[in-house]
Protein backbone atom coordinates (compact mmCIF):
# COMPACT_ATOMS: atom_id res chain seq x y z
CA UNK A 1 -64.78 15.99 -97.61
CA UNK A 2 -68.30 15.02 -99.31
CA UNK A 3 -69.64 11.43 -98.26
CA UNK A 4 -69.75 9.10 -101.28
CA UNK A 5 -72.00 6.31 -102.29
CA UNK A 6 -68.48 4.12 -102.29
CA UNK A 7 -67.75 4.86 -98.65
CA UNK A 8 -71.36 3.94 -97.58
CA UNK A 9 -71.48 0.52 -99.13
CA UNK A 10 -67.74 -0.02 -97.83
CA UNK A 11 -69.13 0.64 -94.24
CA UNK A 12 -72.64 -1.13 -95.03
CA UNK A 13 -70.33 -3.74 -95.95
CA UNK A 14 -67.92 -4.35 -93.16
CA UNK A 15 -70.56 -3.41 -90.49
CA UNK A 16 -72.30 -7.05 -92.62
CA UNK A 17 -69.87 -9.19 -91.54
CA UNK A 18 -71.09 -8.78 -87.57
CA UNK A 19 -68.53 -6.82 -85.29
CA UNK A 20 -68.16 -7.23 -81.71
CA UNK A 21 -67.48 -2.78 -81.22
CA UNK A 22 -67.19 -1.80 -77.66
CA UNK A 23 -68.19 1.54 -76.79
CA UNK A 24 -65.11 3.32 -75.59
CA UNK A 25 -64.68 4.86 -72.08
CA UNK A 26 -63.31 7.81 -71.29
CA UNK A 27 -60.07 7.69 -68.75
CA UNK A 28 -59.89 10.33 -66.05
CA UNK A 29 -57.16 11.07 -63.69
CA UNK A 30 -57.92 11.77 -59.76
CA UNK A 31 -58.54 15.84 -60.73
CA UNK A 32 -61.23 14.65 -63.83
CA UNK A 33 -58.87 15.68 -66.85
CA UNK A 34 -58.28 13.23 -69.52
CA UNK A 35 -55.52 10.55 -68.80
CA UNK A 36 -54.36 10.36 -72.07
CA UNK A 37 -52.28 7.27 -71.44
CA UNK A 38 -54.80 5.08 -70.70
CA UNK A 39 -57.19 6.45 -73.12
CA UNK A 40 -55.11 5.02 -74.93
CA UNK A 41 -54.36 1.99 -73.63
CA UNK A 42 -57.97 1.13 -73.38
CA UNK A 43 -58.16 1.40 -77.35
CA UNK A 44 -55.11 -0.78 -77.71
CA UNK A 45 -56.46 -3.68 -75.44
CA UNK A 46 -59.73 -3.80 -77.47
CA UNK A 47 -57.93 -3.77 -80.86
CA UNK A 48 -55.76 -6.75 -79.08
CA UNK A 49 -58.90 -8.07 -77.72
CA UNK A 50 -60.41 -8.96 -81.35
CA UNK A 51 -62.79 -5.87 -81.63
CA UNK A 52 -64.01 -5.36 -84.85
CA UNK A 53 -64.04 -1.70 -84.48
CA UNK A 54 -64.21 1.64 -81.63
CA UNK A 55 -67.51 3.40 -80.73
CA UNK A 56 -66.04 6.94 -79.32
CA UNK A 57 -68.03 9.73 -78.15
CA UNK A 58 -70.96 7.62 -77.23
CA UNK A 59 -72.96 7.27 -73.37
CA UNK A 60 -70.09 5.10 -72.43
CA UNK A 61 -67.53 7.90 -73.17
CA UNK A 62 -69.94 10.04 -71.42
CA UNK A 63 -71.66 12.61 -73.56
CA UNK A 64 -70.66 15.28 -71.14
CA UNK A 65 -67.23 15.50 -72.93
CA UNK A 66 -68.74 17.87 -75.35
CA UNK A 67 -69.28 20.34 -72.21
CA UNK A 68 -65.68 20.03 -71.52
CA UNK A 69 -64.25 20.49 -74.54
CA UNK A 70 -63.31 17.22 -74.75
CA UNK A 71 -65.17 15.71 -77.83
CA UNK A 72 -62.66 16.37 -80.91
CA UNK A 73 -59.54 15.32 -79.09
CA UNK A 74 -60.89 12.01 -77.63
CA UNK A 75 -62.33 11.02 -81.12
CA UNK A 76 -58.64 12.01 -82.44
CA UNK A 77 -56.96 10.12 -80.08
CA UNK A 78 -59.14 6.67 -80.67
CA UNK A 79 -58.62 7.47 -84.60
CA UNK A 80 -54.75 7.63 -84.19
CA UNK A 81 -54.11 4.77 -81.79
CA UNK A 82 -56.33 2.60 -84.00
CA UNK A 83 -54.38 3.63 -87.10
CA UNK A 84 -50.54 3.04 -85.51
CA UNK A 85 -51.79 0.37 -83.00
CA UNK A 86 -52.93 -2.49 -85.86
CA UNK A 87 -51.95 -3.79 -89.46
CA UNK A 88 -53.05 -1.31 -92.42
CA UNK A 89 -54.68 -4.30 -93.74
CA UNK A 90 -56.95 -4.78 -91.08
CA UNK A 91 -60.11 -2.68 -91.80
CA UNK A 92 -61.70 -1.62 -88.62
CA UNK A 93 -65.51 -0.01 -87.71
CA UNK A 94 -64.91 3.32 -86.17
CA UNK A 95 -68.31 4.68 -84.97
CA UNK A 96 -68.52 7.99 -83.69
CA UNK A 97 -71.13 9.08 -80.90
CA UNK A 98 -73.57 11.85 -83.00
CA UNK A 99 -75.38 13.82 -80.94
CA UNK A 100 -77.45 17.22 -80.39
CA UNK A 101 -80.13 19.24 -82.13
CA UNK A 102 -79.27 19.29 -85.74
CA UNK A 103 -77.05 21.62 -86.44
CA UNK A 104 -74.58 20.62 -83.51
CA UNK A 105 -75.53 16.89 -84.89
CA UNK A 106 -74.59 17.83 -88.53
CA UNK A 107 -70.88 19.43 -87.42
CA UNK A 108 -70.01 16.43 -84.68
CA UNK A 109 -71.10 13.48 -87.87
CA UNK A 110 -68.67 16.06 -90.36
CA UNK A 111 -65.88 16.40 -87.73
CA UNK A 112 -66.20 12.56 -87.46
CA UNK A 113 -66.07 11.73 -91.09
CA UNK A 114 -63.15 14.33 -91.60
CA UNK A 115 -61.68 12.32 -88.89
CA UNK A 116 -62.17 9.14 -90.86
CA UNK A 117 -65.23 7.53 -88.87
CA UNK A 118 -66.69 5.27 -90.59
CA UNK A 119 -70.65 5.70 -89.13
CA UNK A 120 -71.83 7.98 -86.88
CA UNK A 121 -74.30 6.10 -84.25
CA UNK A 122 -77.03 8.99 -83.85
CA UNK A 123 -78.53 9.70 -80.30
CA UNK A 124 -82.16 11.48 -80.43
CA UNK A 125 -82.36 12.33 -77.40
CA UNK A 126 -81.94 16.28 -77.59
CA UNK A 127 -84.79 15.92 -79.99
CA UNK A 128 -87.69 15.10 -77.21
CA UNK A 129 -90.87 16.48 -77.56
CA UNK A 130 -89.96 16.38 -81.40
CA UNK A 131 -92.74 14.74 -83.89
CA UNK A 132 -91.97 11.97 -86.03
CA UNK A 133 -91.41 14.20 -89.38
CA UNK A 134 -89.02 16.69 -87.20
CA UNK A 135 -87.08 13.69 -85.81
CA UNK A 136 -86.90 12.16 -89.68
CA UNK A 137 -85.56 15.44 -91.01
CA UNK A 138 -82.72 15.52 -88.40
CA UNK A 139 -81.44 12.19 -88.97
CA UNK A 140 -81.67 12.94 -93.35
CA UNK A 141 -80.06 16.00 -92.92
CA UNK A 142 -77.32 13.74 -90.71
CA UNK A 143 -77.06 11.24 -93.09
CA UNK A 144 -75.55 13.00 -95.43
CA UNK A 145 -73.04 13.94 -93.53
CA UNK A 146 -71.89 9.99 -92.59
CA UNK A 147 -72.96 6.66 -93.00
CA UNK A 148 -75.70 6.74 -90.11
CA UNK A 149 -76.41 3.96 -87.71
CA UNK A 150 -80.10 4.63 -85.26
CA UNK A 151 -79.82 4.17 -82.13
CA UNK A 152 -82.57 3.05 -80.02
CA UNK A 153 -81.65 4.34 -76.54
CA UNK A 154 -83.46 2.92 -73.30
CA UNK A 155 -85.70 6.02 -71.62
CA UNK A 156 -83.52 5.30 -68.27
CA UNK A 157 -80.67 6.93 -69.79
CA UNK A 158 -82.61 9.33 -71.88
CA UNK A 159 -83.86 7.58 -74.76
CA UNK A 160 -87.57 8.09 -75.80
CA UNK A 161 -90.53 5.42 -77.68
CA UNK A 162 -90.01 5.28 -81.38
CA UNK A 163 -92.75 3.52 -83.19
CA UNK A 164 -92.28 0.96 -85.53
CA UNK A 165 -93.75 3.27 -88.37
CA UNK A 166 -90.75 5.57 -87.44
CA UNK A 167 -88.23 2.59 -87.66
CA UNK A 168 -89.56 1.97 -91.35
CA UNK A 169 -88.88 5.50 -92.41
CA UNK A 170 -85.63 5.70 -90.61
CA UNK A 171 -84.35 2.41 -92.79
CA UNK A 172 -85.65 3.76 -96.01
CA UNK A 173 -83.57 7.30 -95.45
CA UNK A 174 -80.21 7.01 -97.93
CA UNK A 175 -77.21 6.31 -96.14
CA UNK A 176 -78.18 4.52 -92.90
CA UNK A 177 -76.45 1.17 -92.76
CA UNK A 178 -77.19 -0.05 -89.46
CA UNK A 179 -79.81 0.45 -86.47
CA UNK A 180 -78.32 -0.27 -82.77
CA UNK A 181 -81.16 -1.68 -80.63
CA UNK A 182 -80.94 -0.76 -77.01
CA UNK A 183 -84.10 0.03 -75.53
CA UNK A 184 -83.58 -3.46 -72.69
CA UNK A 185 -87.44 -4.07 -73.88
CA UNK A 186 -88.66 -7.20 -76.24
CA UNK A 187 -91.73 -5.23 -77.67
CA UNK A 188 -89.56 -2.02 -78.89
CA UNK A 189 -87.30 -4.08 -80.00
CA UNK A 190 -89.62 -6.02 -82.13
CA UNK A 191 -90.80 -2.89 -83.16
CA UNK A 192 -87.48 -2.30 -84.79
CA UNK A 193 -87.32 -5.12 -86.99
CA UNK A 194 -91.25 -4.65 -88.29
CA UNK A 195 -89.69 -1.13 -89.35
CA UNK A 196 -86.95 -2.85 -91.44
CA UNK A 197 -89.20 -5.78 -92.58
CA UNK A 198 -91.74 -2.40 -93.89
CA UNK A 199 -89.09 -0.65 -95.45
CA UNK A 200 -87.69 -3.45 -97.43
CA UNK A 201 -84.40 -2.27 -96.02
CA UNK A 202 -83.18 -6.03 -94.73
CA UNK A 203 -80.11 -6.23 -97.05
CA UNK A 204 -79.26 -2.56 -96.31
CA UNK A 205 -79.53 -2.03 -92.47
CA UNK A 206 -77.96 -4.50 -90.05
CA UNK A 207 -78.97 -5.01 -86.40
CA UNK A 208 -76.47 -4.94 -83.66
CA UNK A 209 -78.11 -4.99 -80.77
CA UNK A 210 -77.01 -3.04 -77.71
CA UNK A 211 -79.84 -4.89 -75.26
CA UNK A 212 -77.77 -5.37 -72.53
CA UNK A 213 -79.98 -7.71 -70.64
CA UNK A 214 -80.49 -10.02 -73.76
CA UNK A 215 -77.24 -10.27 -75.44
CA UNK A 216 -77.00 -13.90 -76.71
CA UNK A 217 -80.55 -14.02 -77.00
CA UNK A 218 -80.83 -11.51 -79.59
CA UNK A 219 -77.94 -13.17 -81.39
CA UNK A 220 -78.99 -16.72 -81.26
CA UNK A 221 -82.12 -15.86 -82.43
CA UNK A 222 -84.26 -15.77 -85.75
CA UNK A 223 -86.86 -12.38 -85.79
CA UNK A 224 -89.72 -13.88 -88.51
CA UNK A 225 -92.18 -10.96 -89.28
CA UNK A 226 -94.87 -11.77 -92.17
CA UNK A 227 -94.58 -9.49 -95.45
CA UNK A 228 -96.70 -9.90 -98.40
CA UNK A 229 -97.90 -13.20 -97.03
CA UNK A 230 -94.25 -14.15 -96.87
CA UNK A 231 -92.09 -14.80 -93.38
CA UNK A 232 -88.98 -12.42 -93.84
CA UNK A 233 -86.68 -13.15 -91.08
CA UNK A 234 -83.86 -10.62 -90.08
CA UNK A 235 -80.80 -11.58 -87.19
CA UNK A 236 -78.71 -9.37 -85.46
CA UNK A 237 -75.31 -9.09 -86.66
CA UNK A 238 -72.99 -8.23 -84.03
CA UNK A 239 -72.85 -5.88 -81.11
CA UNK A 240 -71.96 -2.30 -80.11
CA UNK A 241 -71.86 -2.50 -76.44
CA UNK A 242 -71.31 -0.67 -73.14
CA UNK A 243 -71.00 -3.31 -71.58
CA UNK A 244 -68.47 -4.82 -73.71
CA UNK A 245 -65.90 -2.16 -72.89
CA UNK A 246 -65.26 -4.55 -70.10
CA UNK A 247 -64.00 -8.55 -70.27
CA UNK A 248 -63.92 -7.43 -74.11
CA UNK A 249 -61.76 -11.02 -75.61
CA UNK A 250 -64.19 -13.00 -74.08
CA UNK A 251 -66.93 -10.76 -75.75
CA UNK A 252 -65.11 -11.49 -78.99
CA UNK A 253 -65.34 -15.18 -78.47
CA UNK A 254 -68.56 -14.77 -77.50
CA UNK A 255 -69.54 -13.29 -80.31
CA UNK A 256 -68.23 -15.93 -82.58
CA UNK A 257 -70.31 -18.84 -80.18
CA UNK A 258 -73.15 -17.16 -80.89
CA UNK A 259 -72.94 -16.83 -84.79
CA UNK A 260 -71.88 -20.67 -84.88
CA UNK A 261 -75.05 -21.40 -82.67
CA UNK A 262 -77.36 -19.12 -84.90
CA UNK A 263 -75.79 -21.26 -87.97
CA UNK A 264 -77.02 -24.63 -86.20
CA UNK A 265 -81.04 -25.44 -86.40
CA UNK A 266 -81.30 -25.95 -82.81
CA UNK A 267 -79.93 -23.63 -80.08
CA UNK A 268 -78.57 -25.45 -77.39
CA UNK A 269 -79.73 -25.43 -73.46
CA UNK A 270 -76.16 -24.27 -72.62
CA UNK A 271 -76.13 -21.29 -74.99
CA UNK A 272 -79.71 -19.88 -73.68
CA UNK A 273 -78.01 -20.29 -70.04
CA UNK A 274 -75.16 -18.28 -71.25
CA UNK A 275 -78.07 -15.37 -72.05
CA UNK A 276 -78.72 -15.51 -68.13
CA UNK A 277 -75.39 -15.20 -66.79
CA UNK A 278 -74.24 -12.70 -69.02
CA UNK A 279 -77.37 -10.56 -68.10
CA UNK A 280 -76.52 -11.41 -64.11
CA UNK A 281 -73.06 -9.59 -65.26
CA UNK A 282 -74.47 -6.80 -66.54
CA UNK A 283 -77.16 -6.11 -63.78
CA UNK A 284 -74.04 -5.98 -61.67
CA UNK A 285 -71.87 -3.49 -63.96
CA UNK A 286 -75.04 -1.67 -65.30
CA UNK A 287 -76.23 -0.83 -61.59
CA UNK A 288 -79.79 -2.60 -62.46
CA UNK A 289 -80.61 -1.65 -58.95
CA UNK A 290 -80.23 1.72 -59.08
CA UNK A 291 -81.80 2.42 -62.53
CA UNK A 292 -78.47 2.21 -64.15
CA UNK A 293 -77.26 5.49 -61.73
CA UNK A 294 -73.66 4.01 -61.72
CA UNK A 295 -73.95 2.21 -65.43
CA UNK A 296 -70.53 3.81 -66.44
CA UNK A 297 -68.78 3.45 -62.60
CA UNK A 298 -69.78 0.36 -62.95
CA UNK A 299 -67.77 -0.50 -66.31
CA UNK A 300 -65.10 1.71 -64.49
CA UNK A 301 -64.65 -0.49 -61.53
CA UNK A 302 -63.98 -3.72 -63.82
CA UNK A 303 -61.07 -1.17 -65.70
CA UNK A 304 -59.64 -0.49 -62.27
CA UNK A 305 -59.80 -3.84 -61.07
CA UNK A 306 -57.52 -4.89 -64.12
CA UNK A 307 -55.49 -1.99 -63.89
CA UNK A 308 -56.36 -0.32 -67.14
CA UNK A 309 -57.95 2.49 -65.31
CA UNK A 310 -56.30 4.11 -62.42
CA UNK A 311 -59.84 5.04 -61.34
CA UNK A 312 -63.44 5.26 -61.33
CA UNK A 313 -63.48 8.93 -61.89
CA UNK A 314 -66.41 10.23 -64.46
CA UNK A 315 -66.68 13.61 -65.65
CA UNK A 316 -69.66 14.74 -63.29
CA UNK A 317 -68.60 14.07 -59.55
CA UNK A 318 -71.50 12.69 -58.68
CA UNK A 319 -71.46 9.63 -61.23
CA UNK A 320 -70.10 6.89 -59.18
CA UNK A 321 -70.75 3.24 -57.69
CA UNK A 322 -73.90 2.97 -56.09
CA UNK A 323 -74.65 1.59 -52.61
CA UNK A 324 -74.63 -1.82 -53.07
CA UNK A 325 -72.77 -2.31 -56.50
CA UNK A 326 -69.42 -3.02 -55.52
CA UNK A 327 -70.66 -6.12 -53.71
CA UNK A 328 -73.13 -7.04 -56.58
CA UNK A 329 -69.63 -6.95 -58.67
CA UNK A 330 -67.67 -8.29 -56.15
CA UNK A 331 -70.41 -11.50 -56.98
CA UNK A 332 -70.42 -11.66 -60.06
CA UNK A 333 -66.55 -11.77 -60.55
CA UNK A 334 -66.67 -14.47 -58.36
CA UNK A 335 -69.88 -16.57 -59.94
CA UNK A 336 -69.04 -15.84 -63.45
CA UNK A 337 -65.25 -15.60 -63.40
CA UNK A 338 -64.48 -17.87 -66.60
CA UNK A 339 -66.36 -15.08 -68.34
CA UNK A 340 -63.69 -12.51 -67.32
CA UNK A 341 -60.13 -11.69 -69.21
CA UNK A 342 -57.97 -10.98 -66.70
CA UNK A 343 -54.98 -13.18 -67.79
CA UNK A 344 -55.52 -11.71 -71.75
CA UNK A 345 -55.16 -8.12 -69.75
CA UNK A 346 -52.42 -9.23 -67.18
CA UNK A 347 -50.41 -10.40 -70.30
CA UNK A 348 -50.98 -7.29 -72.23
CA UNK A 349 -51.27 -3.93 -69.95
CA UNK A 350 -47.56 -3.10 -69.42
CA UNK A 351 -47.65 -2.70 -73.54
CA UNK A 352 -50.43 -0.94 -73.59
CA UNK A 353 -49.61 1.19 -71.70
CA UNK A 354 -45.99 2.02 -72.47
């Protein structure tokens, strides 16, 4: 199925209207195999949650389900729920996780968009040691298999430096419709929107930022860069976020505070507090501490608390809590509680999971 120039300006389109997309974990029994149950019921409490959309296959879903076999069927199973879980006329952002040198790149984005994905978000980090024109190439040659979103992946967890000159050609190549910004660092991600601002690609490519230690600051505020003598300013939109797989309605409402605070000329004292304890949450889920060792654990643990995960369990046995985190959670649950869903899950998980 060939990608059209109608399907990339529906998806350029709906990804517009700022999304709060969690990035989907993957559910493991006690012997590591997929628990398809709560698989799905994790995709049916963020469609319930508000979500705008599912990112599957991504670092939260743990790459290493491509090792096991796993990647086709869990991108299947998030397609299926999300297609028999919610209304026909509600039109969702399903972003699949792209990853690989290119040609194992180029077959996960067409499996994906044979799927019905709408976007594939595109990791480069297979393609280290790569120069600027060999990463370019890769991510044409996936763009035309699926409406590409970039993804600017922290080094901790195997990202690499991408200039801003590389962030202008990457929004000038046909078919991207969205950049996710995750590198946790203010200067890289300012070199992200001087890319856009270059390429004249600010109507085309929306910003979703994935900076987990800067959420509602990157969505309360205005990024001005000069061009032509002119300021051209350029917002992020919405979010596709790890650590959004986790307390996920009141990310949705969050979401919405934050676009009525970026609509207001003044951002208020309370809302740039918010940025703080929502980055105090995340050092504790993210494992901060520990260079982000137990990042996914760490989403994991909040799951299990609720009772949408049975366990902790990641693919590779070593992946777990750190020493340390499960008090660091235990805190934040406690300091930060009215930030937390557990009612909207208590209320929902015997559905979701029947």
């Amino acid at each position: 199925m060939s990608l059209t120039a109608t399907q990339v300006q529906h998806t350029r389109a709906l990804l517009r209207q700022g999304l709060a997309i969690p990035a989907h974990p993957l559910a493991l029994d006690a012997q590591r195999q997929l628990d398809v149950r709560r698989q799905r019921a994790l995709s049916r409490y963020y469609l319930d949650a508000g979500a705008g959309g599912l990112a599957v296959g991504v670092h939260t879903t743990q790459f290493a389900i491509r090792e096991v076999g796993l990647f086709e069927e869990v991108l299947r199973l998030a397609m299926e729920t999300a297609r028999a879980w919610v209304e026909p006329t509600r039109e969702l952002a399903m972003v699949a996780g792209v990853c690989g040198r290119t040609e194992q790149a180029v077959a996960e984005a067409r499996l994906a968009h044979g799927l019905g994905y709408n976007a594939g978000l595109l990791s480069l980090a297979a393609m280290k040691g790569q120069g600027e024109d060999a990463l370019i190439a890769h991510c044409e040659a996936v763009a035309r298999e699926i409406p590409l979103i970039g993804f600017y992946l922290q080094p901790a967890v195997g990202g690499m430096h991408l200039s801003a000159a590389f962030w202008a050609r990457f929004a000038a190549i046909q078919n991207v419709v969205a950049i996710k910004v995750a590198p946790f660092h203010r200067y890289r991600t300012l070199d992200v929107v001087r890319g856009v601002v270059a390429a004249r690609a600010e109507e085309d490519v929306t910003l979703y930022t994935g900076n987990d230690d800067h959420i509602v600051l990157d969505l309360v505020t205005p990024f001005t860069v000069q061009r032509d003598g002119q300021p051209v300013t350029l917002r992020f939109r919405g979010g596709l976020l790890g650590h959004w797989s986790v307390w996920t309605s009141g990310a949705v409402r969050l979401l919405e505070q934050c676009k009525a605070a970026a609509r207001d000329p003044a951002v208020t004292a309370d809302m740039l507090a918010l940025d703080s304890r929502v980055t105090d949450c995340n050092s504790a889920f993210f494992d901060v501490a520990n260079d982000f060792h137990g990042c996914i654990a760490g989403c994991h643990e909040i799951l299990r608390r609720q009772g949408l995960l049975e366990g902790i369990w990641c693919l590779d046995p070593s992946e777990g809590l750190s020493p340390g985190q499960k008090e660091e959670i235990d805190r934040v649950c406690a300091q930060h509680g009215d930030l937390a869903d557990d009612a909207f899950v208590k209320a929902g998980l015997s559905r979701w999971l029947a």
